[in-house]
N, C-alpha and C. Protein backbone atom coordinates (compact mmCIF):
# COMPACT_ATOMS: atom_id res chain seq x y z
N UNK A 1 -22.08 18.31 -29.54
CA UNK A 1 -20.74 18.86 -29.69
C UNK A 1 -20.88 20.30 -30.20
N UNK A 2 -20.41 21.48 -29.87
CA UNK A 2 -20.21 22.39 -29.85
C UNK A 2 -19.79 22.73 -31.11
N UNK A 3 -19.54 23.81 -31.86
CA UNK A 3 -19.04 24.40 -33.15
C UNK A 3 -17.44 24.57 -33.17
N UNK A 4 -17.17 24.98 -31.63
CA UNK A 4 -15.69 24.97 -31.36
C UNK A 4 -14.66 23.94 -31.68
N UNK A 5 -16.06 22.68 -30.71
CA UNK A 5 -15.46 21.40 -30.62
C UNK A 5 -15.02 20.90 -31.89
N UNK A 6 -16.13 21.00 -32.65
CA UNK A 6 -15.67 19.97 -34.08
C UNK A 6 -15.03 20.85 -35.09
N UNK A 7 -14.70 22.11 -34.34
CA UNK A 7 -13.43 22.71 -35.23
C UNK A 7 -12.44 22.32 -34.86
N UNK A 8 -12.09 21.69 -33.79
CA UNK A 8 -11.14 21.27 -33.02
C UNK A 8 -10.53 20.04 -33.51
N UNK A 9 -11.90 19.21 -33.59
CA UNK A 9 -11.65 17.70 -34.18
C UNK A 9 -11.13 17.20 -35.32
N UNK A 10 -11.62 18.81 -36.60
CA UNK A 10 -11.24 18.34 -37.85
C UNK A 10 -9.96 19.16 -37.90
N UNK A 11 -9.73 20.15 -37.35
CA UNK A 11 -7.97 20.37 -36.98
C UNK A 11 -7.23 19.24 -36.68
N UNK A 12 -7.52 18.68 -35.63
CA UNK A 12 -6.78 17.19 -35.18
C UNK A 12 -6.70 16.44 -36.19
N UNK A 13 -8.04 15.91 -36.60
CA UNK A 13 -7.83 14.97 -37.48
C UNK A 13 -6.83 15.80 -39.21
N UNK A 14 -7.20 16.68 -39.52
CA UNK A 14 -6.07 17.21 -40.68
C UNK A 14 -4.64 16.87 -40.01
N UNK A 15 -4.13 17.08 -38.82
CA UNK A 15 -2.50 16.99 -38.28
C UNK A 15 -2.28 15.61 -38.50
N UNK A 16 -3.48 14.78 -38.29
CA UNK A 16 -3.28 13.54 -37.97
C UNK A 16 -3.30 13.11 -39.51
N UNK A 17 -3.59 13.41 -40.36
CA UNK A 17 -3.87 12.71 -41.50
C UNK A 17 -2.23 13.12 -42.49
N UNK A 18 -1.78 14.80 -41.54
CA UNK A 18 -0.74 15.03 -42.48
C UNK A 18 0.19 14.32 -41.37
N UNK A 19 0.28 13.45 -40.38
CA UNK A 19 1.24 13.18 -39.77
C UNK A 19 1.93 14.03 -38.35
N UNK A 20 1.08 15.20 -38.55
CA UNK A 20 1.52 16.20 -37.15
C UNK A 20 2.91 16.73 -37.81
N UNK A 21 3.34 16.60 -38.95
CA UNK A 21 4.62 16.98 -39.43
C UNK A 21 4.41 18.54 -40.22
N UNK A 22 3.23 19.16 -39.96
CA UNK A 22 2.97 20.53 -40.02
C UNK A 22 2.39 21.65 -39.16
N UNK A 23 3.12 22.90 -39.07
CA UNK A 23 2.75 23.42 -37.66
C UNK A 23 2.01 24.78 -39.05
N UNK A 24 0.73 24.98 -38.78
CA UNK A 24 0.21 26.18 -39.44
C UNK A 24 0.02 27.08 -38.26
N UNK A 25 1.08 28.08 -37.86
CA UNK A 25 1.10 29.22 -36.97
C UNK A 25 0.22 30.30 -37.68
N UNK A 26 0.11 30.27 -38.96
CA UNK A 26 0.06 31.61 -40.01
C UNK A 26 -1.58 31.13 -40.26
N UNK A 27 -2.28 32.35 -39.89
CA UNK A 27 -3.70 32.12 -40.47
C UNK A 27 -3.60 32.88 -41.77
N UNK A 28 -4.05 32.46 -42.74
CA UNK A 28 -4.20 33.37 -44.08
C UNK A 28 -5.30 33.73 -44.74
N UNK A 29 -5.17 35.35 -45.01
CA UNK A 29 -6.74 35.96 -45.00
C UNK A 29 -6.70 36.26 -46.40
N UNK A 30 -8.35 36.08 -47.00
CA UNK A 30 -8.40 36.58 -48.37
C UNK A 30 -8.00 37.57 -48.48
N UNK A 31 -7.29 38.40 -49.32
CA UNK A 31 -6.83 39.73 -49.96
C UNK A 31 -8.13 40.51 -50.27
N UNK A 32 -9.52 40.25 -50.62
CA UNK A 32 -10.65 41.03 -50.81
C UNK A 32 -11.18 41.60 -49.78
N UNK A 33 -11.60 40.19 -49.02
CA UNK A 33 -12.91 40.17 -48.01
C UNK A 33 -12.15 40.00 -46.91
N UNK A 34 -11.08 39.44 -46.14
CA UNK A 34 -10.60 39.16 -45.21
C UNK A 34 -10.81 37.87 -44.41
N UNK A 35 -11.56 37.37 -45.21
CA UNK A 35 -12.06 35.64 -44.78
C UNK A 35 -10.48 35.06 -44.53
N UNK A 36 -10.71 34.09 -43.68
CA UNK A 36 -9.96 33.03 -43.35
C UNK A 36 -10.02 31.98 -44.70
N UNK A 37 -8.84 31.62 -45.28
CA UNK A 37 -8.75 30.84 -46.31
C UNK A 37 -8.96 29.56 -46.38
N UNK A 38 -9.19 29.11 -44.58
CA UNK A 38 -8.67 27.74 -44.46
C UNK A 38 -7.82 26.81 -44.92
N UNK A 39 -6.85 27.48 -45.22
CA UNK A 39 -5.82 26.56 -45.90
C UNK A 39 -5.32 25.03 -45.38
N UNK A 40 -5.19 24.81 -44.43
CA UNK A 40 -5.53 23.71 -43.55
C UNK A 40 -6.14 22.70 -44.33
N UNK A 41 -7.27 23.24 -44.20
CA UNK A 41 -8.26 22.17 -44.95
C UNK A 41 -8.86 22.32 -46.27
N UNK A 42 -8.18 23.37 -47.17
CA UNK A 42 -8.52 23.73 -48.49
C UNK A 42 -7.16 23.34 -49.40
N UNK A 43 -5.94 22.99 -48.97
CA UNK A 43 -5.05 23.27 -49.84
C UNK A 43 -4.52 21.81 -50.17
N UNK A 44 -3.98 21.54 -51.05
CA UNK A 44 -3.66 20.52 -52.26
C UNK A 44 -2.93 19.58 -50.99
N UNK A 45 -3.25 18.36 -51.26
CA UNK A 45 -2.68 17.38 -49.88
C UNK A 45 -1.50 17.40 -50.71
N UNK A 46 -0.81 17.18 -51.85
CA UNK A 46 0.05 17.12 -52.05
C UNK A 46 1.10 18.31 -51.58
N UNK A 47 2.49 18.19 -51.40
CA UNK A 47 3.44 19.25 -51.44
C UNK A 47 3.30 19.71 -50.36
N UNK A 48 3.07 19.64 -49.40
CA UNK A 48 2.73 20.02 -48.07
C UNK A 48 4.20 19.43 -47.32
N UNK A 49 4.88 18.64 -47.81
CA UNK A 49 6.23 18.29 -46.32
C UNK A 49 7.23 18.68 -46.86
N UNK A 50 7.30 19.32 -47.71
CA UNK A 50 8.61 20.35 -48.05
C UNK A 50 9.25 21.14 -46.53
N UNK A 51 10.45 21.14 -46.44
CA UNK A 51 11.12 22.09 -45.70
C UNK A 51 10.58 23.51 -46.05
N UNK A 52 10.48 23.71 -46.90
CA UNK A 52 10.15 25.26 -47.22
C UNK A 52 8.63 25.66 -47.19
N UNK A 53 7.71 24.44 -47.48
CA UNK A 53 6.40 24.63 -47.18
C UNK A 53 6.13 24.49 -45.47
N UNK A 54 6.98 24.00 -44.83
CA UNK A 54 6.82 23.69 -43.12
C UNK A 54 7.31 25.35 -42.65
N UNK A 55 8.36 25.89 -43.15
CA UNK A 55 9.01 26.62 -42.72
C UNK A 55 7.64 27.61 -42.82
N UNK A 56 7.12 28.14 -43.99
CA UNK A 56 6.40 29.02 -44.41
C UNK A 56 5.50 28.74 -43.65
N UNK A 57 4.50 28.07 -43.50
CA UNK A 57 3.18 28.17 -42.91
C UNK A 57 3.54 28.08 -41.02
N UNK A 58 4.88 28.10 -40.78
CA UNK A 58 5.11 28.45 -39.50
C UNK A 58 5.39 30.06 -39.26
N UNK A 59 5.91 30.66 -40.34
CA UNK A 59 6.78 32.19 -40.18
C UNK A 59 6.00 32.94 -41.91
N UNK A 60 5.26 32.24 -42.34
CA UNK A 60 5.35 33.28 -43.57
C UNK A 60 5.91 33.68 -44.53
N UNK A 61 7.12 32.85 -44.16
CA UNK A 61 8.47 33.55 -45.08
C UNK A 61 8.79 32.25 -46.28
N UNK A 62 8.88 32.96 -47.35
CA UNK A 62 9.57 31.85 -48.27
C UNK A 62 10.85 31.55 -48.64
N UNK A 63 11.84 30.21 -48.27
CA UNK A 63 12.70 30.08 -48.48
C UNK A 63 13.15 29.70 -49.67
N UNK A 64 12.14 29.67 -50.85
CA UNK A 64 12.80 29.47 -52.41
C UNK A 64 13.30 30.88 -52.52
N UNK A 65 13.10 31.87 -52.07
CA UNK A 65 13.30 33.07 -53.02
C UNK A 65 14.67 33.19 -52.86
N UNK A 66 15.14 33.78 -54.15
CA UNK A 66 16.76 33.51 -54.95
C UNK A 66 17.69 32.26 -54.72
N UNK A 67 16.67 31.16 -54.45
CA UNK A 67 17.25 29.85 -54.60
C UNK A 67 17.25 29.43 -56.13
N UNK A 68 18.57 29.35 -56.94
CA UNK A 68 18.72 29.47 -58.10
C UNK A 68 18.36 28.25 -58.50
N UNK A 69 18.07 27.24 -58.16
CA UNK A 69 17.54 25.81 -58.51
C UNK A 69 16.38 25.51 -57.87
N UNK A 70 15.44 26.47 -57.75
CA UNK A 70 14.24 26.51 -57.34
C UNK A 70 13.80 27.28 -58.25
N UNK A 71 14.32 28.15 -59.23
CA UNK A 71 13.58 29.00 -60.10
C UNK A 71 13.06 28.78 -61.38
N UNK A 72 13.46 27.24 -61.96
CA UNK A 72 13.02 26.67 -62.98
C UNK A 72 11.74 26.48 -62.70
N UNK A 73 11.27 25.43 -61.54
CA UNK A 73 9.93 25.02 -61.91
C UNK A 73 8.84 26.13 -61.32
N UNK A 74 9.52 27.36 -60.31
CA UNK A 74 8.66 28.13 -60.43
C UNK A 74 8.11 29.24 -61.38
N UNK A 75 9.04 29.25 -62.74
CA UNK A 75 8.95 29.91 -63.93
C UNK A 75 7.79 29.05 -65.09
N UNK A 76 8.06 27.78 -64.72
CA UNK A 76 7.41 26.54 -64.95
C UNK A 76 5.57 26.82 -64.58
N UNK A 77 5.75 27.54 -63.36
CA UNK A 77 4.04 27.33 -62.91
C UNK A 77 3.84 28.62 -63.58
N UNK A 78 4.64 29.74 -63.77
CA UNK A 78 3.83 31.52 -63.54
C UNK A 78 3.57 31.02 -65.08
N UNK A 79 4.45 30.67 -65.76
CA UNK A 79 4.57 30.65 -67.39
C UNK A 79 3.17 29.85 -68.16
N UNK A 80 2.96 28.90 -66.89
CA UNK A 80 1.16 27.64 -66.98
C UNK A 80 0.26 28.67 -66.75
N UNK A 81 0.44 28.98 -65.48
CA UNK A 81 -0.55 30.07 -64.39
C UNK A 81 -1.06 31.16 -64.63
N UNK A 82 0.38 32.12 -64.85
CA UNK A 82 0.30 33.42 -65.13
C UNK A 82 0.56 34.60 -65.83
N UNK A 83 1.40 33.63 -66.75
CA UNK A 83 1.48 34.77 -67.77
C UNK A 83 0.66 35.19 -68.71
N UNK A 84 -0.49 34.53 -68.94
CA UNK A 84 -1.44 34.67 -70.08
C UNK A 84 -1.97 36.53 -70.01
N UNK A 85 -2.31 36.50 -68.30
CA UNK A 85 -2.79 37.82 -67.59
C UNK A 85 -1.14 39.24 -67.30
N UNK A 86 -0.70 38.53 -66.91
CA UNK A 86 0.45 39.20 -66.30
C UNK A 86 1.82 39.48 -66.86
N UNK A 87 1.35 38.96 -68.50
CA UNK A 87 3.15 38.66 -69.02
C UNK A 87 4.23 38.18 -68.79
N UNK A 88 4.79 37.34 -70.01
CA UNK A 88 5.71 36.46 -69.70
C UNK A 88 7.02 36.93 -68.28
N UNK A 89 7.32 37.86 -68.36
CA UNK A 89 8.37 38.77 -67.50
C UNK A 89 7.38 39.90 -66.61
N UNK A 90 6.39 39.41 -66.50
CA UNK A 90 5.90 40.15 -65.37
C UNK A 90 5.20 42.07 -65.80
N UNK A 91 5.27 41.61 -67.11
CA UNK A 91 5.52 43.42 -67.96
C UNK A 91 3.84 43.73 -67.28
N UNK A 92 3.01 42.84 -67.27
CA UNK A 92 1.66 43.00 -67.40
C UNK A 92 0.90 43.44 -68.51
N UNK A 93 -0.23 42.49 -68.47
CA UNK A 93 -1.02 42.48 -69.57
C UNK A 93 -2.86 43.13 -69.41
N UNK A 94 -3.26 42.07 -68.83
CA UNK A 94 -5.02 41.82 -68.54
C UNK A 94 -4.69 42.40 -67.02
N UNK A 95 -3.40 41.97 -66.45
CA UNK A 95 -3.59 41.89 -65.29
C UNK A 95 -2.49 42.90 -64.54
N UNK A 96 -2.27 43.68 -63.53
CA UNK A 96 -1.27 44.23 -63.12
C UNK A 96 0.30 43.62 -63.43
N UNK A 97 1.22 44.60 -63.76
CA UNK A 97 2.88 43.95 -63.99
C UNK A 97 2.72 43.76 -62.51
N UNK A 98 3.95 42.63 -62.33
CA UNK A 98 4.06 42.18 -61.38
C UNK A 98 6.23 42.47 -61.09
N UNK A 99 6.53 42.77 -61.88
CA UNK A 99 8.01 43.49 -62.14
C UNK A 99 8.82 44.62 -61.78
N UNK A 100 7.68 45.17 -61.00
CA UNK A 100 8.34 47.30 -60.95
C UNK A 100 7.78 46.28 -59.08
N UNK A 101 7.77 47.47 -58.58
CA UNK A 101 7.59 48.02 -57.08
C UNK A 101 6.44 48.52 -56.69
N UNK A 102 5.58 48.40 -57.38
CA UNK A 102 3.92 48.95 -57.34
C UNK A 102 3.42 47.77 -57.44
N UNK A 103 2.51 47.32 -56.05
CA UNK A 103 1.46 46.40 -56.05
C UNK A 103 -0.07 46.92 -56.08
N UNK A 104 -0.63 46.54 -56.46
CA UNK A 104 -1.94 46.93 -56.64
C UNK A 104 -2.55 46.36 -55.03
N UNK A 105 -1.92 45.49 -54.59
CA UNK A 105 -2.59 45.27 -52.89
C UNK A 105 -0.49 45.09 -52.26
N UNK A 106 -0.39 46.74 -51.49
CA UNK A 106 0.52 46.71 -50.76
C UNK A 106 1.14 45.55 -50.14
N UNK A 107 0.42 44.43 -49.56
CA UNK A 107 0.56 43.32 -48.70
C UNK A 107 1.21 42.64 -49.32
N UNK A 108 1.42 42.56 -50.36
CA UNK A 108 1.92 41.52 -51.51
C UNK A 108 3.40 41.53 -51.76
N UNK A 109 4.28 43.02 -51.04
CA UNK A 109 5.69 43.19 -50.75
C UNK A 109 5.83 41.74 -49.92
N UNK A 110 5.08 41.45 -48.75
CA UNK A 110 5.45 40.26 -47.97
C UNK A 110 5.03 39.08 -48.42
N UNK A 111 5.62 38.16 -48.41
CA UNK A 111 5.39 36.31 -48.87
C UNK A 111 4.03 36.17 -48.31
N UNK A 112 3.40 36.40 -47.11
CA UNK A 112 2.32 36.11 -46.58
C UNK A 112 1.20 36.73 -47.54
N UNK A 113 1.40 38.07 -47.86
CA UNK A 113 0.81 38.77 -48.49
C UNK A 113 0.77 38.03 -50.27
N UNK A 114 1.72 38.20 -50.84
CA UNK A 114 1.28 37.48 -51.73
C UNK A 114 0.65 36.13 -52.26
N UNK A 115 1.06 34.91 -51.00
CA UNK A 115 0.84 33.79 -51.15
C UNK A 115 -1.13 34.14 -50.95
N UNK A 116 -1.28 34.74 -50.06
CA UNK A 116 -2.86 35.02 -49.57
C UNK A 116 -3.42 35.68 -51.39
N UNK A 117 -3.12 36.62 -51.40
CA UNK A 117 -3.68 36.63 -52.89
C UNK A 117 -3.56 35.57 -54.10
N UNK A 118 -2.26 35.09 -54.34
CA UNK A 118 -2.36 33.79 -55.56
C UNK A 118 -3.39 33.15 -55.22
N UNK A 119 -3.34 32.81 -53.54
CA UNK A 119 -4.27 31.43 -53.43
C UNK A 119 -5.70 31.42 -53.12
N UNK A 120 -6.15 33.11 -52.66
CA UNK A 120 -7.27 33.22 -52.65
C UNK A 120 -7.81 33.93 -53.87
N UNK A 121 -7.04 34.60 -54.54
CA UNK A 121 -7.70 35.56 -55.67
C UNK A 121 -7.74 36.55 -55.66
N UNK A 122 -8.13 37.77 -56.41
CA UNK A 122 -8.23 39.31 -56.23
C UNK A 122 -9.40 39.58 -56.85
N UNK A 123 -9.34 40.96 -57.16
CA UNK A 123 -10.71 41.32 -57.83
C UNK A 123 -10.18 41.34 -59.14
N UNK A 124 -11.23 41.42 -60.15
CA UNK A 124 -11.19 41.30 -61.37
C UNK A 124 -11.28 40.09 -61.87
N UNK A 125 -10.22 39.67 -62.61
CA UNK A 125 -10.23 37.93 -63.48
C UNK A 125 -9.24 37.50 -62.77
N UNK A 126 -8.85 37.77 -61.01
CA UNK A 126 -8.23 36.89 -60.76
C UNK A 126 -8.85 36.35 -59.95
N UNK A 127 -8.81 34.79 -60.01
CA UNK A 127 -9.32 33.85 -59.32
C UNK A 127 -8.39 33.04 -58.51
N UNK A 128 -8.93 31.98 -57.58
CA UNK A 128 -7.71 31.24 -56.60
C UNK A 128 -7.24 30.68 -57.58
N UNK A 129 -5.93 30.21 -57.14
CA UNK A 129 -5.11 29.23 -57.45
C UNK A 129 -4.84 28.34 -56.05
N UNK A 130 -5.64 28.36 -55.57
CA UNK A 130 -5.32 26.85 -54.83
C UNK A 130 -5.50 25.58 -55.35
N UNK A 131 -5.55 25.85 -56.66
CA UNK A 131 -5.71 24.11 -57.29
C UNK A 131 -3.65 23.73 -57.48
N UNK A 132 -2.93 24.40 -57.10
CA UNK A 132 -1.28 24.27 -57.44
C UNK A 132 -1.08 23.71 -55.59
N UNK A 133 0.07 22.78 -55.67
CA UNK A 133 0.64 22.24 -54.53
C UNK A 133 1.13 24.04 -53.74
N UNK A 134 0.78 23.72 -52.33
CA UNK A 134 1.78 24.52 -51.65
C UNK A 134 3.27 24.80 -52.01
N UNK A 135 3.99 23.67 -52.43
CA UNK A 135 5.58 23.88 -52.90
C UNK A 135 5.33 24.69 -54.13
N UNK A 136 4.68 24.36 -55.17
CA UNK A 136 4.33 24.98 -56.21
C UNK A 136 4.48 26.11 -55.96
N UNK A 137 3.45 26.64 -54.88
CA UNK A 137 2.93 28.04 -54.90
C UNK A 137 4.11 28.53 -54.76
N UNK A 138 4.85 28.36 -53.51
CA UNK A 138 6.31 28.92 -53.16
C UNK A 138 7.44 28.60 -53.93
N UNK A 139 7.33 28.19 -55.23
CA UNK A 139 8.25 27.86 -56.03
C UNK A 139 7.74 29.58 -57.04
N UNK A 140 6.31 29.31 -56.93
CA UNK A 140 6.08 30.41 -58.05
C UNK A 140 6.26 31.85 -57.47
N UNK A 141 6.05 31.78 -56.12
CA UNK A 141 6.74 33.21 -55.59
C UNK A 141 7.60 33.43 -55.55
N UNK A 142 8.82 32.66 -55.64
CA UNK A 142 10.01 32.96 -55.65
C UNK A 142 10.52 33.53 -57.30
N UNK A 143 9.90 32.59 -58.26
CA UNK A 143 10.25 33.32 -59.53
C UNK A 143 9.45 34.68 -59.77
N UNK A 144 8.36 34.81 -59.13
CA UNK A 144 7.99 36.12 -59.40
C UNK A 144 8.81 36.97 -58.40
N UNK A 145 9.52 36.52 -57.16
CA UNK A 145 10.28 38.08 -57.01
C UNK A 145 11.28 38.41 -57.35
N UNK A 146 11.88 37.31 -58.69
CA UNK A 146 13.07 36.79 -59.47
C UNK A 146 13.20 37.48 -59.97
N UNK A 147 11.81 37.90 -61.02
CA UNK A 147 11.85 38.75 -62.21
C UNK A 147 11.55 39.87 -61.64
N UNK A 148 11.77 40.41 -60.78
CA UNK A 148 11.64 42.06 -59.98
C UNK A 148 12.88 42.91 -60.81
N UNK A 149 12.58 44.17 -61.05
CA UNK A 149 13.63 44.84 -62.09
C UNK A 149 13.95 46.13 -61.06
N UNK A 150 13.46 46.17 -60.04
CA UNK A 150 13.28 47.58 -59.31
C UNK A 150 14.01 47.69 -58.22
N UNK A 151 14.69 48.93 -57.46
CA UNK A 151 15.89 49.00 -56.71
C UNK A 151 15.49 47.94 -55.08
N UNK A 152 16.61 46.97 -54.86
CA UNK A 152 16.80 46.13 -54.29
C UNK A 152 16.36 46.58 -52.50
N UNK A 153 16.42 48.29 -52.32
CA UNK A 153 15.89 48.67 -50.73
C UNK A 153 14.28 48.63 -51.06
N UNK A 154 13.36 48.24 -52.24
CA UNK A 154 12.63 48.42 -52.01
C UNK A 154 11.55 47.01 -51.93
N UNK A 155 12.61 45.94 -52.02
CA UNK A 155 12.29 44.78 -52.17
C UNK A 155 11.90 44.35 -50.42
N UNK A 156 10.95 44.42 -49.94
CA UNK A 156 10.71 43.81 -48.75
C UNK A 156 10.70 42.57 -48.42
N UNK A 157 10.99 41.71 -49.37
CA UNK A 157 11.15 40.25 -49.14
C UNK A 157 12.40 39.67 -48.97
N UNK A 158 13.37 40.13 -49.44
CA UNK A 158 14.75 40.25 -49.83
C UNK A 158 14.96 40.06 -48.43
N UNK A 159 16.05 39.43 -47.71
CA UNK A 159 16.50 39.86 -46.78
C UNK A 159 17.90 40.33 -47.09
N UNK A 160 18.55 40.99 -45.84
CA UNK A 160 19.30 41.56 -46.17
C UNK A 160 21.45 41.36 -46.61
N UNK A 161 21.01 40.25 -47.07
CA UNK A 161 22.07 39.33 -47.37
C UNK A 161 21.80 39.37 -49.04
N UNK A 162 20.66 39.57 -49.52
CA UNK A 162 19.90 38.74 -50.45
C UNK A 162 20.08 40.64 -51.39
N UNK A 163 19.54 41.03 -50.54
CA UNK A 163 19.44 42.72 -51.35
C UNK A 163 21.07 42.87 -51.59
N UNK A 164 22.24 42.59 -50.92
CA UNK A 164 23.74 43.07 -51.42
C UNK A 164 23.46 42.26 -52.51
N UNK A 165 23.02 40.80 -53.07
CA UNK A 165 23.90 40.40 -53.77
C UNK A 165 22.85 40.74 -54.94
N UNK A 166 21.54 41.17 -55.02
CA UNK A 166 20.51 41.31 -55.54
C UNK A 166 20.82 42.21 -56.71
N UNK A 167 20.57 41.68 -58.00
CA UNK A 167 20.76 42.07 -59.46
C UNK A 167 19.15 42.20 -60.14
N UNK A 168 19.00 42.88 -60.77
CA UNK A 168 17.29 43.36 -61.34
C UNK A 168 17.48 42.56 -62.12
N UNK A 169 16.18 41.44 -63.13
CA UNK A 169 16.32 40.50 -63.33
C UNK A 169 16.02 41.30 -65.52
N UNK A 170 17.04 40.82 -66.06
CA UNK A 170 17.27 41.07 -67.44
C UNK A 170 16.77 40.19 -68.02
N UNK A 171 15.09 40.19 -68.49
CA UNK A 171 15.12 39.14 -69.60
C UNK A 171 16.01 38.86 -71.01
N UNK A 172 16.37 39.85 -71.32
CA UNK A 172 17.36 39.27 -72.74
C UNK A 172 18.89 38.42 -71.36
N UNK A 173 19.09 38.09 -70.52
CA UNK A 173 20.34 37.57 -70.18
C UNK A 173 19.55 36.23 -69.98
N UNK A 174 18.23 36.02 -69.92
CA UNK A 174 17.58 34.82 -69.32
C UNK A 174 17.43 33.75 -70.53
N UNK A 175 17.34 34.56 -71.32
CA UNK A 175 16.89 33.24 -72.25
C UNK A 175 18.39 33.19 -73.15
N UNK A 176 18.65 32.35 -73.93
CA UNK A 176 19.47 31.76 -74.91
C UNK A 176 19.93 32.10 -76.03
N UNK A 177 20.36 31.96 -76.81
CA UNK A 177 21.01 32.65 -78.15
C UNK A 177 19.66 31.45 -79.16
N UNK A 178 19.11 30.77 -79.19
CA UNK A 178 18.34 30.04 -79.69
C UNK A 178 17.13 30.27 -79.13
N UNK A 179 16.70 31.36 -78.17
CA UNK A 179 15.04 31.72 -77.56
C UNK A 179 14.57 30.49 -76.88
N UNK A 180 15.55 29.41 -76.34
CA UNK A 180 14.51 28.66 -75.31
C UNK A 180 15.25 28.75 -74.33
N UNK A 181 14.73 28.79 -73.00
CA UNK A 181 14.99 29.26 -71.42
C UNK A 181 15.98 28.59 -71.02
N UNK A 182 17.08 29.34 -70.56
CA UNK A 182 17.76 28.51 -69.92
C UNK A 182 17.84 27.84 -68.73
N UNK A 183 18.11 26.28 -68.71
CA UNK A 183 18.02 26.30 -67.25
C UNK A 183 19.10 26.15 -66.06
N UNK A 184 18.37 25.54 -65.13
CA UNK A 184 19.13 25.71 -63.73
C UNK A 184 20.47 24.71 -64.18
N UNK A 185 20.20 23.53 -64.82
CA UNK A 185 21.63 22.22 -64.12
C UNK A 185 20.68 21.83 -63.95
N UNK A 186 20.92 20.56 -63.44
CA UNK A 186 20.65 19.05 -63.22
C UNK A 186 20.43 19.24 -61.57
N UNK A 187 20.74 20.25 -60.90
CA UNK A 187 20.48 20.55 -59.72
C UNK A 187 19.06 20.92 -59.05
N UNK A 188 19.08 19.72 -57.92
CA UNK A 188 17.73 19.66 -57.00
C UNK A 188 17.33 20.78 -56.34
N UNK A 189 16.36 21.30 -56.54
CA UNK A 189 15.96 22.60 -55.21
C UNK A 189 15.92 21.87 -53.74
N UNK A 190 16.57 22.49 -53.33
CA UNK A 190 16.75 22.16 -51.59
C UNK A 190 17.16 23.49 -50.79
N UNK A 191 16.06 23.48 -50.45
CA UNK A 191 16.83 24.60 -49.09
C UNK A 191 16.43 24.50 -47.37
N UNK A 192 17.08 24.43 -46.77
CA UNK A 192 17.37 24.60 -45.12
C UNK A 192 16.71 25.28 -44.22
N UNK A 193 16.08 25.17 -43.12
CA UNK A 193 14.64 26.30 -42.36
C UNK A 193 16.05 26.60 -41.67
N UNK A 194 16.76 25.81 -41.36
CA UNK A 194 18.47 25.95 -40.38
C UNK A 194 18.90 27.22 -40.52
């Protein structure tokens, strides 16, 4: 069997194991080196049949972002994940702010672009995070382009429905008169590829 072939086979067999209920159109390249990430066959079996994880690995695009009941548990992962490096609000610490309009890897304006760096890593002390579910991940991109403070034409992720209604994100309005976070409601994240 050929090298092709049994790339072929363990493609099949991954569709077959997730059910064929995922279409990965989107190849995703390390942010360093440009390697293929294999996400396919590297990424957390869990969280994978989300509407928003199907949608994404078909188009790239993330449909949590400014889904207001999607932004708890992705504040939930950056706050586990990433704030130790990056600050609680994105101010930056160890690691580039992630809050203004300056990326340290341009690509990272687009969902594709950033999801490829969280999950493969960058240089310095950042390492993958592919040990977090796919939904995860796109839960946590969405709160990081939550806490964006910088003018709304320069938001490339935003679409353009999203930039009119788009407000720079105020940590003193976020948290509480008692300093613990407020949250969403009792309300489920759900959103529509429709």
């Amino acid at each position: 069997m050929t090298t092709k072939s049994r790339t072929i086979v363990v493609l099949a067999a991954v569709a077959a194991v997730l059910g064929g209920s995922v279409a990965w159109a989107e190849t995703f390249r390390n942010t360093i080196t440009g390697e293929d990430l294999r996400v396919p066959e590297t990424a957390n079996p869990e969280g994978r049949d989300t509407e928003a994880v199907k949608h994404f690995l078909e188009s790239g695009v993330n449909l949590y972002t400014e889904v207001k009941t999607c932004l708890p548990k992705g504040e939930e992962v950056y706050l586990t994940s990433c704030s130790g490096c990056h600050g609680h609000v994105g101010e930056g610490k160890v690691g580039p702010g992630l809050a203004d309009s300056y990326w340290t890897y341009p690509k990272n304006k687009t969902d594709k672009g950033l999801f490829e760096t969280i999950y493969g890593g960058a240089q310095g002390m950042m390492g993958p995070h592919s040990d977090l579910t796919l939904d995860e991940m796109l839960k946590l991109m969405a709160w990081i382009r939550h806490i964006y403070v910088g003018d709304a034409a320069d938001a490339d992720w935003l679409t353009e429905e999203q930039k009119k209604n788009f407000k720079p994100y105020k940590p003193e309005e976020h948290a509480s008169a008692d300093g613990s976070e407020k949250a969403a409601g009792g309300d489920e994240c759900k959103v529509s590829a429709n």
